[in-house]
N, C-alpha and C. Protein backbone atom coordinates (compact mmCIF):
# COMPACT_ATOMS: atom_id res chain seq x y z
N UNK A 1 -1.31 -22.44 -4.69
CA UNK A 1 0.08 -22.64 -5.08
C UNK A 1 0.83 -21.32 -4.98
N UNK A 2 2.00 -21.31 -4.06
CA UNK A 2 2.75 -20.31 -4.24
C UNK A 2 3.87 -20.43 -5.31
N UNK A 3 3.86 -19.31 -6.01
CA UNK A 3 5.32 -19.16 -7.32
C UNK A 3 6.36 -18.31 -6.65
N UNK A 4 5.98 -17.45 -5.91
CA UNK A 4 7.33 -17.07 -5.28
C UNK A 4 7.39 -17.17 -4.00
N UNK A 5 7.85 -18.35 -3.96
CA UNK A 5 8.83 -18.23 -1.72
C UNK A 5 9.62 -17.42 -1.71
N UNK A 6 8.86 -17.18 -0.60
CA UNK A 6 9.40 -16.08 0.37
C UNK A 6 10.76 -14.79 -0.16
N UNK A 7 10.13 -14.17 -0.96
CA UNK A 7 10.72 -12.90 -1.43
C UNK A 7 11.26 -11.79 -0.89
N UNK A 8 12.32 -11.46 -0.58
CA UNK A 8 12.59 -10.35 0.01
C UNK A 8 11.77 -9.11 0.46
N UNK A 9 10.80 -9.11 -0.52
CA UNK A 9 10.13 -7.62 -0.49
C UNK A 9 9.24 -7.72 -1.61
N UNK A 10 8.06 -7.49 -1.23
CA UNK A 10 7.33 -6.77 -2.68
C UNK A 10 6.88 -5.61 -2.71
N UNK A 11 6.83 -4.90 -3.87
CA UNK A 11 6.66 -3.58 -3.90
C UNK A 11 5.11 -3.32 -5.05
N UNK A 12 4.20 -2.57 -4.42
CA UNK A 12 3.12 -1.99 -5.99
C UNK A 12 3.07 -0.76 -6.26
N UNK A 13 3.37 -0.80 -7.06
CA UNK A 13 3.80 0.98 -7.77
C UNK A 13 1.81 1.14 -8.24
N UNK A 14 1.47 1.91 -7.29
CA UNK A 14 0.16 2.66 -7.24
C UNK A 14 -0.41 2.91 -8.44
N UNK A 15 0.54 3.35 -9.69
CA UNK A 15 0.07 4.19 -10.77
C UNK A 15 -0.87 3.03 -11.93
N UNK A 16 -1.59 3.29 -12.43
CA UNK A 16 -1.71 2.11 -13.23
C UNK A 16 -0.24 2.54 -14.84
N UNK A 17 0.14 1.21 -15.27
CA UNK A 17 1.42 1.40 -16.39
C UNK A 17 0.87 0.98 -17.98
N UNK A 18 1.22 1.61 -18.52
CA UNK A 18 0.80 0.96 -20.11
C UNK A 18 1.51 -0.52 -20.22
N UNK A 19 0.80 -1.40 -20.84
CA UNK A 19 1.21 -2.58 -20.91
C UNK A 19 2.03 -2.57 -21.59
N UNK A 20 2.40 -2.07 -23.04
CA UNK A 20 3.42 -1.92 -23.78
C UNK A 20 4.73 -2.24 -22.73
N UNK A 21 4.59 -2.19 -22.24
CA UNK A 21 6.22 -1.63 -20.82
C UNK A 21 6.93 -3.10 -21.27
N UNK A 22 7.79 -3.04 -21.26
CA UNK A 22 8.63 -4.67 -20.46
C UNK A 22 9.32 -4.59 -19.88
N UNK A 23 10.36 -5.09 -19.83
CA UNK A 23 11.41 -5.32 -19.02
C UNK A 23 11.96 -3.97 -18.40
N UNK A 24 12.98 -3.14 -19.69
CA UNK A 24 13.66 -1.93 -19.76
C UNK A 24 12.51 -0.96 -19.23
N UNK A 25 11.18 -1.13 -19.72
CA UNK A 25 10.47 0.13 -19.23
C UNK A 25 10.06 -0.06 -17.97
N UNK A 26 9.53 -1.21 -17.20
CA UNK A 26 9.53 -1.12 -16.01
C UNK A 26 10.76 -1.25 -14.94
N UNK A 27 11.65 -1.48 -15.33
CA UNK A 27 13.21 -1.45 -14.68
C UNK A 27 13.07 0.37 -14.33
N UNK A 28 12.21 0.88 -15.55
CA UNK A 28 13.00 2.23 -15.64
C UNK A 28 11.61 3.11 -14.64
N UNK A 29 11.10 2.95 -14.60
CA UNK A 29 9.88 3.22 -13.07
C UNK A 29 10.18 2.84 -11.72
N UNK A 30 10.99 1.87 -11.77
CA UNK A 30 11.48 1.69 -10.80
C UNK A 30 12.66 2.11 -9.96
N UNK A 31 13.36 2.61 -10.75
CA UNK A 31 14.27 3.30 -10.89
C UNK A 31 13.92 4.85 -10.38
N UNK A 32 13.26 5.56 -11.39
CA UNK A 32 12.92 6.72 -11.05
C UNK A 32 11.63 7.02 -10.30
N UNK A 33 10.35 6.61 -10.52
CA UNK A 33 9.30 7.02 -9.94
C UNK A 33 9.32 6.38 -8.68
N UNK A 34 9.50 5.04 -8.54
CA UNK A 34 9.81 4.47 -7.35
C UNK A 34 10.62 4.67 -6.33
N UNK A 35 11.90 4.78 -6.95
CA UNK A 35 13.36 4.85 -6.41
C UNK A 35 13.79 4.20 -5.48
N UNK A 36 13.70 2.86 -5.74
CA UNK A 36 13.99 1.71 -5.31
C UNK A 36 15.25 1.28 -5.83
N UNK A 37 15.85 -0.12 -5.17
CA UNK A 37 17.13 -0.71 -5.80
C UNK A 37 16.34 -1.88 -6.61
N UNK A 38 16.29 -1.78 -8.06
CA UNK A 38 16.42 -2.55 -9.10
C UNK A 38 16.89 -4.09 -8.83
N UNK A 39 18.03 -4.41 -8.42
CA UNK A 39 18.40 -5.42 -8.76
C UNK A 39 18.96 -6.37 -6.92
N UNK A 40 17.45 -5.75 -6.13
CA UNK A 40 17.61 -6.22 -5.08
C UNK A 40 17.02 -7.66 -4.24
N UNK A 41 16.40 -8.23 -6.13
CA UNK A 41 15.88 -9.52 -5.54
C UNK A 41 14.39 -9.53 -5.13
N UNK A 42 13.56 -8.14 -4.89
CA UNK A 42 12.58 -7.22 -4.38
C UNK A 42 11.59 -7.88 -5.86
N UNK A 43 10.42 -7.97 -5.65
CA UNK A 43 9.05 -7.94 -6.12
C UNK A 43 8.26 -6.48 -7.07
N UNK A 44 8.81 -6.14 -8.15
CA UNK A 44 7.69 -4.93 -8.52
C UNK A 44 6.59 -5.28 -8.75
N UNK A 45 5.27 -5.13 -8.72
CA UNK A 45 4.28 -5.30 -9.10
C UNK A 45 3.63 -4.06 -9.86
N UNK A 46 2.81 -4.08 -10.95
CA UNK A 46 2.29 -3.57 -11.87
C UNK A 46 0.84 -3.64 -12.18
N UNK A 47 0.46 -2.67 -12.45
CA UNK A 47 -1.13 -3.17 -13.09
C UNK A 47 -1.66 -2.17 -14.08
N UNK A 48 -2.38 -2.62 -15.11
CA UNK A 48 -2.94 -2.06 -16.30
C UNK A 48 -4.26 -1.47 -15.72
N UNK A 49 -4.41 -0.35 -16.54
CA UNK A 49 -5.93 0.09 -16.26
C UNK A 49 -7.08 -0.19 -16.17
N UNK A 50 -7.53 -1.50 -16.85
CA UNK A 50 -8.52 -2.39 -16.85
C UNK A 50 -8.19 -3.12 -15.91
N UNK A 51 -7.34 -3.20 -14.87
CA UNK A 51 -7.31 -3.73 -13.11
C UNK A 51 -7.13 -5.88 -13.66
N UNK A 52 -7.47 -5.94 -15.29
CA UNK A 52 -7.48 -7.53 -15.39
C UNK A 52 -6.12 -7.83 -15.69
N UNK A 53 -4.75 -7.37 -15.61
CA UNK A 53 -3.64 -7.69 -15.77
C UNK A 53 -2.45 -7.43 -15.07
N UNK A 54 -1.76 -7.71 -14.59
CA UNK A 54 -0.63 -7.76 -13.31
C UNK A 54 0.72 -8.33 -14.43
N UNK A 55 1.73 -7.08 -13.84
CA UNK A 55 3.25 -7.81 -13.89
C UNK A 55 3.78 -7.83 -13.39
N UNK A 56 5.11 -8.51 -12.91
CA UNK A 56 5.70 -8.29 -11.80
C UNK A 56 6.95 -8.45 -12.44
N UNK A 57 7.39 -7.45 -11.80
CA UNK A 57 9.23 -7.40 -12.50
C UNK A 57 9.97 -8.14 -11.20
N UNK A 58 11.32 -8.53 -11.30
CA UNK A 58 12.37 -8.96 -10.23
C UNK A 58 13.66 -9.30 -11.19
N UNK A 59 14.67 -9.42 -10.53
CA UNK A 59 16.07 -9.83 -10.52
C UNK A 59 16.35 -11.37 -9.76
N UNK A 60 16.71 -12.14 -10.45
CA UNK A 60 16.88 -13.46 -9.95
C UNK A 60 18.29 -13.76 -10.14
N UNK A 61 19.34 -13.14 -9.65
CA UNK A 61 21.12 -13.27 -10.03
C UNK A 61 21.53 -13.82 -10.93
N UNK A 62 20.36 -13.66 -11.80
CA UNK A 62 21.36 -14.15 -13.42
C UNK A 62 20.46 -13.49 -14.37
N UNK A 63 19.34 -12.59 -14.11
CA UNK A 63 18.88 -11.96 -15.02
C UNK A 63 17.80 -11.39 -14.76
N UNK A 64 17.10 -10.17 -15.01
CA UNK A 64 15.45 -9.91 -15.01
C UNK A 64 14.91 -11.00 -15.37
N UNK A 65 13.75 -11.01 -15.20
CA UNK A 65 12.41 -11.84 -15.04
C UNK A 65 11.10 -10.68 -15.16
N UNK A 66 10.38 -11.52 -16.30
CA UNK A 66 9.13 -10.72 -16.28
C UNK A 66 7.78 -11.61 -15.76
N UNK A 67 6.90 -11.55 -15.11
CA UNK A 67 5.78 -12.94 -14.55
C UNK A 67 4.18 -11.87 -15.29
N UNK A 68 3.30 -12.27 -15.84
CA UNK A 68 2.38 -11.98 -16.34
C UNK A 68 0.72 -12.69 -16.36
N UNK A 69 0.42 -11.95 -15.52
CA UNK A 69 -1.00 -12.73 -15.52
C UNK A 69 -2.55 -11.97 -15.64
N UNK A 70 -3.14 -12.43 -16.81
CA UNK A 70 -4.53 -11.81 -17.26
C UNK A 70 -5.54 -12.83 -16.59
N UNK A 71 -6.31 -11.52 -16.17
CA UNK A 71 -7.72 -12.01 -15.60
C UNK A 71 -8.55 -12.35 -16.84
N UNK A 72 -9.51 -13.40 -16.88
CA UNK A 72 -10.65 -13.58 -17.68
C UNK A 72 -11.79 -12.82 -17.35
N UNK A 73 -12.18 -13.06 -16.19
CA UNK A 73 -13.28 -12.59 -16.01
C UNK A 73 -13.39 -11.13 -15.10
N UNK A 74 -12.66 -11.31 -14.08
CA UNK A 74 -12.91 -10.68 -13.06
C UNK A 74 -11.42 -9.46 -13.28
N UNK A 75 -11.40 -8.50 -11.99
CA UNK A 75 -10.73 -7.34 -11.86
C UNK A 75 -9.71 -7.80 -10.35
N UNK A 76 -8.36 -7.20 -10.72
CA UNK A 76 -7.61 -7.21 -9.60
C UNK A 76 -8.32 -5.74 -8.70
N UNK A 77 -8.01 -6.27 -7.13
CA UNK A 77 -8.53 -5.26 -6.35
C UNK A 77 -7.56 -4.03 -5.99
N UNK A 78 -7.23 -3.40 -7.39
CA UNK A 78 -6.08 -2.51 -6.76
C UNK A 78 -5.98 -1.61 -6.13
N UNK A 79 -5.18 -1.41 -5.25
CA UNK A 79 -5.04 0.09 -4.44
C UNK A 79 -5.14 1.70 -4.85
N UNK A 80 -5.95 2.18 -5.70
CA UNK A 80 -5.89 2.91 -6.39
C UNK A 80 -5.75 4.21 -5.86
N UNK A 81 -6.01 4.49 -4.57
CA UNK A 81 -6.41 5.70 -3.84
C UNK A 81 -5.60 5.63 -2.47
N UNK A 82 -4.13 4.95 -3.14
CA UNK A 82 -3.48 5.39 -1.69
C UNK A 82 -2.45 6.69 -1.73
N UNK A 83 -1.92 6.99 -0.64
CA UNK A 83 -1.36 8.67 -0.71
C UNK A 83 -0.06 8.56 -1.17
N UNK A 84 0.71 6.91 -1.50
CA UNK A 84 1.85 7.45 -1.96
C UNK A 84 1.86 6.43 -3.41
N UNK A 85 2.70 6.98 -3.82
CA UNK A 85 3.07 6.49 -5.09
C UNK A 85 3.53 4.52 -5.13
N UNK A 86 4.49 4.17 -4.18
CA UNK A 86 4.44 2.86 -3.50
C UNK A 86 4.53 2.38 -2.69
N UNK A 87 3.73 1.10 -2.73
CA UNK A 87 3.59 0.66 -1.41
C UNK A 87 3.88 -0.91 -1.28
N UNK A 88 4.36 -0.74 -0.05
CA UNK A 88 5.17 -2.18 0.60
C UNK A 88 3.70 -2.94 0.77
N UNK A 89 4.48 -4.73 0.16
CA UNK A 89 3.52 -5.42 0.43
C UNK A 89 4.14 -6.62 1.45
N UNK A 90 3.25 -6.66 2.71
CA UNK A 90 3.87 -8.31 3.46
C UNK A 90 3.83 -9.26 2.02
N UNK A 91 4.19 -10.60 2.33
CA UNK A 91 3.99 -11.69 2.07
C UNK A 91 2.59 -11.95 1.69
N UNK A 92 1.67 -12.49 2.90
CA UNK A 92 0.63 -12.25 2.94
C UNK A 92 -0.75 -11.36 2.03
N UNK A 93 -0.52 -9.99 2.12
CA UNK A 93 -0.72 -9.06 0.96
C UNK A 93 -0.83 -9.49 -0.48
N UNK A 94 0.53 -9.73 -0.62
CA UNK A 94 1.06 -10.30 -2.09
C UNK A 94 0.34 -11.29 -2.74
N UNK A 95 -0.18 -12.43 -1.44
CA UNK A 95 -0.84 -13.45 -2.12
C UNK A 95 -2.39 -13.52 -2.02
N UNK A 96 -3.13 -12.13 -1.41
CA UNK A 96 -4.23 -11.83 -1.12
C UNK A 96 -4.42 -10.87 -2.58
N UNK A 97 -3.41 -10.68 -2.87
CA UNK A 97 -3.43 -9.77 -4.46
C UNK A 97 -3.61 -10.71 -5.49
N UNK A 98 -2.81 -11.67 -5.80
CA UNK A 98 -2.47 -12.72 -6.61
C UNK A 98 -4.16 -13.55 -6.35
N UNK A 99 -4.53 -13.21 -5.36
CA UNK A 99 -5.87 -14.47 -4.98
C UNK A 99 -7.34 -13.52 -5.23
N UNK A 100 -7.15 -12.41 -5.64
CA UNK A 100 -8.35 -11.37 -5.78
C UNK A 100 -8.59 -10.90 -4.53
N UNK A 101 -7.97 -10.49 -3.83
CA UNK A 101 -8.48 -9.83 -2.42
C UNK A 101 -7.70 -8.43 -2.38
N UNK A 102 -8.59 -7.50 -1.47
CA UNK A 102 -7.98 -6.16 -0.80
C UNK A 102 -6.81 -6.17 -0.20
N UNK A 103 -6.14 -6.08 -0.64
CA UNK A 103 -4.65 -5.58 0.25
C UNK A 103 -4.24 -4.63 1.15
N UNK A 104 -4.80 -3.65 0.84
CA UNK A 104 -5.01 -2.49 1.64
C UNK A 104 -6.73 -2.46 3.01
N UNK A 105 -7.50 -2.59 2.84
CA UNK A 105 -8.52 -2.69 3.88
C UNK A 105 -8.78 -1.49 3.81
N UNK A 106 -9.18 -1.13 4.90
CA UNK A 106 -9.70 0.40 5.79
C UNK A 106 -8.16 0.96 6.02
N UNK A 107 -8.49 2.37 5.37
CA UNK A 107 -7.44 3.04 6.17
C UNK A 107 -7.78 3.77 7.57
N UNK A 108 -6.91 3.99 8.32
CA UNK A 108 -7.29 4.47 9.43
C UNK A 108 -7.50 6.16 9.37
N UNK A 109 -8.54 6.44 9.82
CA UNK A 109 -8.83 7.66 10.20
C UNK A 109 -8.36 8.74 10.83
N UNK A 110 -8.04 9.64 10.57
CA UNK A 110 -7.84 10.85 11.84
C UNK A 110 -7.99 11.97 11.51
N UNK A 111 -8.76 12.66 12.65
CA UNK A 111 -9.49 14.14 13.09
C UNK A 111 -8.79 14.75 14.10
N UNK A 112 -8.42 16.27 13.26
CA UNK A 112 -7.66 17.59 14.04
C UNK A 112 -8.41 18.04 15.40
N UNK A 113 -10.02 17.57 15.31
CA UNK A 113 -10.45 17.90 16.37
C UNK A 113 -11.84 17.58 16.06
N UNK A 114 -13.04 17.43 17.35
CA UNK A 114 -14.37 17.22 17.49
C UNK A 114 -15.01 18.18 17.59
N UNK A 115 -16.06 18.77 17.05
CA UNK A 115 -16.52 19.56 17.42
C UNK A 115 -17.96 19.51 17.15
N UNK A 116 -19.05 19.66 18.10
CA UNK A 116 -19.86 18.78 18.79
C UNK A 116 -21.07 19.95 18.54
């Protein structure tokens, strides 16, 4: 089941966030650490340190929206070790996140030189 068609954009802010956060506090990461447009209809995604909880902030033209979902058992596969602070998610991605899967894969490699 998809809950959000086809979204403009989703975004995962790399860092893990204290859950305490809501609305105002993740508006306000997004804002600054991100530096993104807030109220562009766009996907934030979130995750707690124990990898079992996801939020996702958005703007729906009549108000924030907060979406919240705890794992029972298992761990979201988060991106923990990528080089920037956020990162764009396809469609696809988004629901490979939402479904327990890698979003990210293999990063690609590269060498200044061989030397044999």
């Amino acid at each position: 089941m998809t809950l959000f068609v086809e979204p403009p954009q989703a975004y995962l802010h790399r860092d893990f966030v204290d859950f305490r956060k809501s609305i105002n506090g993740l508006a306000a990461i997004v804002e600054t650490e991100m530096a993104l447009p807030l109220m562009s209809g766009a996907l934030f995604v979130f995750c707690n340190k124990g990898k079992d909880k996801l939020k996702i902030l958005y703007w729906d033209n009549t108000g924030f929206a907060l979406w919240y979902k705890r794992l029972e058992k298992d761990k979201f596969k988060w991106p923990g070790k990528l080089s920037t602070p956020t990162y764009s998610l396809s469609a696809q991605q988004f629901e490979w996140l939402l479904s327990g899967y890698d979003v990210i894969g293999h990063q690609p490699m590269t060498f200044k030189s061989v030397a044999l």
